[in-house]
C-alpha atoms as a PDB file:
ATOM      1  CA  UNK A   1       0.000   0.000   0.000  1.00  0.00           C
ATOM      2  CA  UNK A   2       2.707   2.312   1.087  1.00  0.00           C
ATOM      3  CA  UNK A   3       4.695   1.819  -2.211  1.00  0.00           C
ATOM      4  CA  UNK A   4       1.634   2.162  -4.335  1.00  0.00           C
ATOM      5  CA  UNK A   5       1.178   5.937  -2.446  1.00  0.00           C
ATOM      6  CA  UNK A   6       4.884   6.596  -3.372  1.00  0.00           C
ATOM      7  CA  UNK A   7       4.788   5.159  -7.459  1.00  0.00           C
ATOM      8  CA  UNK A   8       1.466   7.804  -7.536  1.00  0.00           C
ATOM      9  CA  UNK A   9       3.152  10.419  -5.871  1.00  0.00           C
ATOM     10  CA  UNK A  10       6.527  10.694  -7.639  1.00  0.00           C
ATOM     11  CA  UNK A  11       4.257   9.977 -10.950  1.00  0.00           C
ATOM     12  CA  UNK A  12       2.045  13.054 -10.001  1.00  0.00           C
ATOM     13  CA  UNK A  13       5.532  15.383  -8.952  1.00  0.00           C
ATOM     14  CA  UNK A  14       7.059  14.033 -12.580  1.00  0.00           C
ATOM     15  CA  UNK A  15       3.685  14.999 -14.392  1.00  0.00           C
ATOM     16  CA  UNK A  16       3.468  18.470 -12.605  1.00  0.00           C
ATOM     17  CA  UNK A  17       7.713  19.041 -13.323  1.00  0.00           C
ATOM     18  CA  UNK A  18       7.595  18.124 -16.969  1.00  0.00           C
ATOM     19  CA  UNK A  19       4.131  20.176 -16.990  1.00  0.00           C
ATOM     20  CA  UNK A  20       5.462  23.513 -16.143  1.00  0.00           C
ATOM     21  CA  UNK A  21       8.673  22.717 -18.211  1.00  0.00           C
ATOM     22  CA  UNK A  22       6.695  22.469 -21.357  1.00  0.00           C
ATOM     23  CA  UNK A  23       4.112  25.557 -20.442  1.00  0.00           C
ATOM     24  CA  UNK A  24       7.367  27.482 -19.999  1.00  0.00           C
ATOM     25  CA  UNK A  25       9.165  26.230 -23.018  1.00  0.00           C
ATOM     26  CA  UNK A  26       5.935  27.331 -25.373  1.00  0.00           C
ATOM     27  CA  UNK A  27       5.215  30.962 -23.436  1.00  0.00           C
ATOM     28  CA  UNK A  28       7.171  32.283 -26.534  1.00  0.00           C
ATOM     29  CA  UNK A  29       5.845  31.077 -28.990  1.00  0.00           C
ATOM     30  CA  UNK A  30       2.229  31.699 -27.131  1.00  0.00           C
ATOM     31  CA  UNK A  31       3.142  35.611 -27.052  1.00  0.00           C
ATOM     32  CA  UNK A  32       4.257  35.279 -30.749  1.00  0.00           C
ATOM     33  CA  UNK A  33       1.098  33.911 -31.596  1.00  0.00           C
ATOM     34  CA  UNK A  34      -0.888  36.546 -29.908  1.00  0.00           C
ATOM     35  CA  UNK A  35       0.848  39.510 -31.730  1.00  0.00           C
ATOM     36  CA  UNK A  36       0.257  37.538 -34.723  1.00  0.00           C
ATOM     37  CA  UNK A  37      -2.945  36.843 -34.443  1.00  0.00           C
ATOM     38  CA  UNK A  38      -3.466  40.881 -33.159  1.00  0.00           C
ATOM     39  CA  UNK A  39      -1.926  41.899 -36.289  1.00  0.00           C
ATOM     40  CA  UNK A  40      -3.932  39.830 -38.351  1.00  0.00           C
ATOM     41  CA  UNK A  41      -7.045  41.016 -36.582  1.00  0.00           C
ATOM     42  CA  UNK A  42      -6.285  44.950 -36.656  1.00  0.00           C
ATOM     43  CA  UNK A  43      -2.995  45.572 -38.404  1.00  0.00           C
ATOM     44  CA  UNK A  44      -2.456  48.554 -40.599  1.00  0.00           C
ATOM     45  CA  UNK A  45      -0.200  48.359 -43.155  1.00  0.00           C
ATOM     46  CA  UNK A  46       2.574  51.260 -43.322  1.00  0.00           C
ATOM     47  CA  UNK A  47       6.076  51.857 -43.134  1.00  0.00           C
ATOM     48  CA  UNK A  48       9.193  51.712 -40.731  1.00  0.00           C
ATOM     49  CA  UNK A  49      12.418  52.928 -40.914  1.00  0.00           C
ATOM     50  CA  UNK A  50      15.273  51.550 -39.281  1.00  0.00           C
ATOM     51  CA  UNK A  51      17.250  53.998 -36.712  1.00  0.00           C
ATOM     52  CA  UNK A  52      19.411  51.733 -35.326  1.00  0.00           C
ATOM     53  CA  UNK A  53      21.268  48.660 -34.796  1.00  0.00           C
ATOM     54  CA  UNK A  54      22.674  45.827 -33.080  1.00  0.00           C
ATOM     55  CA  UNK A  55      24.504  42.531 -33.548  1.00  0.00           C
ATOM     56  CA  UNK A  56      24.656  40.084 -30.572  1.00  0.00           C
ATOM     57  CA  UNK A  57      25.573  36.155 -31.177  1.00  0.00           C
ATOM     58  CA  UNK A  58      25.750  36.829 -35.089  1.00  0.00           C
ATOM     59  CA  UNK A  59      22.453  38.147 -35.032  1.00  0.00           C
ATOM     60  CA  UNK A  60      21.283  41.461 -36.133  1.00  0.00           C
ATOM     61  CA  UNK A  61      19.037  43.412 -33.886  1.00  0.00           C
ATOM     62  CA  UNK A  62      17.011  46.240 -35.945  1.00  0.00           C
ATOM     63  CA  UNK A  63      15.221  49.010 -34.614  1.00  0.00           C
ATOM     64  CA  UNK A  64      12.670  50.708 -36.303  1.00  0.00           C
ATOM     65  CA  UNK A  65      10.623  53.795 -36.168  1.00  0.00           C
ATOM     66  CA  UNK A  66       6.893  53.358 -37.351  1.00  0.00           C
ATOM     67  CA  UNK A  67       6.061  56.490 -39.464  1.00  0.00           C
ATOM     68  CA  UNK A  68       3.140  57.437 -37.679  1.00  0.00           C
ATOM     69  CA  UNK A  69       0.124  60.387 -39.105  1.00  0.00           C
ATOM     70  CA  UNK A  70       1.114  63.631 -38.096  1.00  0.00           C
ATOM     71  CA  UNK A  71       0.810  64.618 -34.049  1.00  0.00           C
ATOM     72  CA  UNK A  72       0.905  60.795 -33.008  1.00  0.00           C
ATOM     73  CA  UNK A  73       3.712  59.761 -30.356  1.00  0.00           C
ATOM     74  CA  UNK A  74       7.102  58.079 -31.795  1.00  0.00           C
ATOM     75  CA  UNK A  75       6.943  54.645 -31.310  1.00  0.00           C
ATOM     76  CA  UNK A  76       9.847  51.949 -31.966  1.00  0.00           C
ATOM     77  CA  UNK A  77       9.967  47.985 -32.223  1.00  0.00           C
ATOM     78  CA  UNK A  78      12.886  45.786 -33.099  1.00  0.00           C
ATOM     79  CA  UNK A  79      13.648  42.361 -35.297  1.00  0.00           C
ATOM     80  CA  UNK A  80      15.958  40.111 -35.229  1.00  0.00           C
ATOM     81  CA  UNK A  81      17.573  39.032 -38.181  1.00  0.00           C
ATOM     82  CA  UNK A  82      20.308  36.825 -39.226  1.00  0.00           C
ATOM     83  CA  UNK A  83      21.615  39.360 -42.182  1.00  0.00           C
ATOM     84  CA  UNK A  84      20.943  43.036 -41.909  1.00  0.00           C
ATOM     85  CA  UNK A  85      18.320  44.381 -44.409  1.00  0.00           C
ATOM     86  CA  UNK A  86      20.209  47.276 -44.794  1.00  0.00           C
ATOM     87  CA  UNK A  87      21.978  50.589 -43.370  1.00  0.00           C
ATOM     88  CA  UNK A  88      20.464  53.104 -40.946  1.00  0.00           C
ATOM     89  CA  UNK A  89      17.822  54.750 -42.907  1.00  0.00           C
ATOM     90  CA  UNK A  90      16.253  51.617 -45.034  1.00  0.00           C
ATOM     91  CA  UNK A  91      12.458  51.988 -45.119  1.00  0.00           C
ATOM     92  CA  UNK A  92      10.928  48.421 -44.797  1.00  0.00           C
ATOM     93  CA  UNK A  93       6.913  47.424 -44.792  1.00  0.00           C
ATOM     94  CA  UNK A  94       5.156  47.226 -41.514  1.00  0.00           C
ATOM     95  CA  UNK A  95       2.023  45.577 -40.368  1.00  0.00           C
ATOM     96  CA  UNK A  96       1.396  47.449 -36.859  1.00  0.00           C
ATOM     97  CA  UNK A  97      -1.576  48.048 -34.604  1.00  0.00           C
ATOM     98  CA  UNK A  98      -2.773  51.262 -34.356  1.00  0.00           C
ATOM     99  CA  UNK A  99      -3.839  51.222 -30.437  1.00  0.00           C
ATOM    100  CA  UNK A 100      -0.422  50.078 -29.694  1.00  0.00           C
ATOM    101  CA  UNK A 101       1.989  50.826 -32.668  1.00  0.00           C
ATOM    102  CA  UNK A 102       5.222  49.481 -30.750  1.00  0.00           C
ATOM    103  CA  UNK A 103       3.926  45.974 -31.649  1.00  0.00           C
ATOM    104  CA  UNK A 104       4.741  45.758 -34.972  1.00  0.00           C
ATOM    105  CA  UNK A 105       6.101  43.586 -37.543  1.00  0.00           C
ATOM    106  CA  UNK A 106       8.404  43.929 -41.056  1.00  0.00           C
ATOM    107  CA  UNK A 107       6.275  42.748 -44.118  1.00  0.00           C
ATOM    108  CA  UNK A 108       2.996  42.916 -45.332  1.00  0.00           C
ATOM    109  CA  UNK A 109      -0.963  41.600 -43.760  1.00  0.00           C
ATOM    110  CA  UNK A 110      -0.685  38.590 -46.464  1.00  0.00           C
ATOM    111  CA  UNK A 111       2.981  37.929 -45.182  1.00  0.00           C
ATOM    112  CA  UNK A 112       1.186  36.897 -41.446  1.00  0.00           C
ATOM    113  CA  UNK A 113       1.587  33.653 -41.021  1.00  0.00           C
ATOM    114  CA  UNK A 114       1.401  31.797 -37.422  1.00  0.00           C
ATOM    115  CA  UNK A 115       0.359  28.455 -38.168  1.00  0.00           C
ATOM    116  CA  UNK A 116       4.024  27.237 -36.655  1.00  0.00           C
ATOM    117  CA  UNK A 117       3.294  29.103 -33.522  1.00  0.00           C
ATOM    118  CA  UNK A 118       0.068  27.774 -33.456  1.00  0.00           C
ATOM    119  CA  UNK A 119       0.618  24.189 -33.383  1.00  0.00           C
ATOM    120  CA  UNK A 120       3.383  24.539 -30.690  1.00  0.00           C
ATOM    121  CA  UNK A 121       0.920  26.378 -28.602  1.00  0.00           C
ATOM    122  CA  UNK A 122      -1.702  23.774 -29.052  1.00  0.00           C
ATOM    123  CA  UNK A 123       0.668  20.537 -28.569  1.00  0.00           C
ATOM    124  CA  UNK A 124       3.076  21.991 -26.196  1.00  0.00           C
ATOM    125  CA  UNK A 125       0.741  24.022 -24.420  1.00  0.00           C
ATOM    126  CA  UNK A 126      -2.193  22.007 -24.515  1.00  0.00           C
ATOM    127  CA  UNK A 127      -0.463  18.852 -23.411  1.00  0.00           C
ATOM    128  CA  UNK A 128       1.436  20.664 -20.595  1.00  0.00           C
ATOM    129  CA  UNK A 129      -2.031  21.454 -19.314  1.00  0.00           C
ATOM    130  CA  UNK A 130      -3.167  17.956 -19.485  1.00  0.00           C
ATOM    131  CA  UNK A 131       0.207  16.668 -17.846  1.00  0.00           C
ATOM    132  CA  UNK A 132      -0.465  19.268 -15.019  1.00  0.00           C
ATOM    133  CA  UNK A 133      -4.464  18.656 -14.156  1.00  0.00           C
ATOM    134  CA  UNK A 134      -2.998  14.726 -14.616  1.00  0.00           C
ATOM    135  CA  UNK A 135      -0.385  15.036 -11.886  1.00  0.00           C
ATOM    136  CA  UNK A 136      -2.467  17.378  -9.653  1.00  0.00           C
ATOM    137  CA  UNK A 137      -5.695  14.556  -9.442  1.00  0.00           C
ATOM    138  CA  UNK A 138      -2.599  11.661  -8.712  1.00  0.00           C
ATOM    139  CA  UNK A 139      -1.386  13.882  -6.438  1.00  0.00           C
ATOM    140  CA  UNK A 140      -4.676  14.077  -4.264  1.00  0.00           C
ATOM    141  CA  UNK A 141      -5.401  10.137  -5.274  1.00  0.00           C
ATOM    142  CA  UNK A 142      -2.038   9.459  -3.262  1.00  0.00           C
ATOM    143  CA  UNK A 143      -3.201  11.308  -0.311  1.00  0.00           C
END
């Protein structure tokens, strides 16, 4: 009896462990998704132009200025990329949202695409929530 408790109580701790691991492993590519999916929803097309940059662990980091109407508050957003699109002062396509124009991303609405970050978020997330409401009911079966 005692050894049954344990095997259901290190089972449950395991489930919970590699639960969290995988709901923190996919929070990425869940906040990916949701700017995404924002964009998608109420994105304006426009333009950016990059002010500055950045390389860190052969990696470009871009910042850009979305070119905003007239009156409206800077606002800047960076990329990552693995080969600079150009010098200070290239003017790229933007798909940004207009309540909150710092989320932002190079290219065009049709460009959008977050089926990747959707299917990690569903299996990764989805199963990591399983794993966890799994290990929490062995957890009070042990008890």
């Amino acid at each position: 009896m005692a050894t049954s408790t344990a095997v259901l109580l290190a089972l449950g701790f395991g489930l919970v462990f590699l639960a969290t691991i995988s709901l923190i492993m996919q929070l990425e590519s869940y906040l990916t998704h949701r700017l995404l999916s924002a964009l998608e929803r109420h994105g304006v097309e426009g333009e950016a132009i990059a002010v500055r940059q950045d390389v860190m662990a052969g990696q470009a980091r871009v910042y850009f200025e979305v070119r905003l109407p007239e009156g409206e508050p800077r606002s800047e957003f960076y990329e990552l990329f693995l080969i600079s699109p150009g010098p200070v002062g290239t003017v790229m396509p933007v798909v940004y949202d207009r309540r909150k124009p710092r989320r932002a991303k190079i290219g065009t609405r049709q460009e959008i695409d977050f089926r990747a970050e959707r299917r990690l978020v569903q299996v990764m997330g989805g199963g990591g929530l399983v794993m966890f409401v799994a290990g929490v009911v062995l957890l009070f079966v042990a008890r």
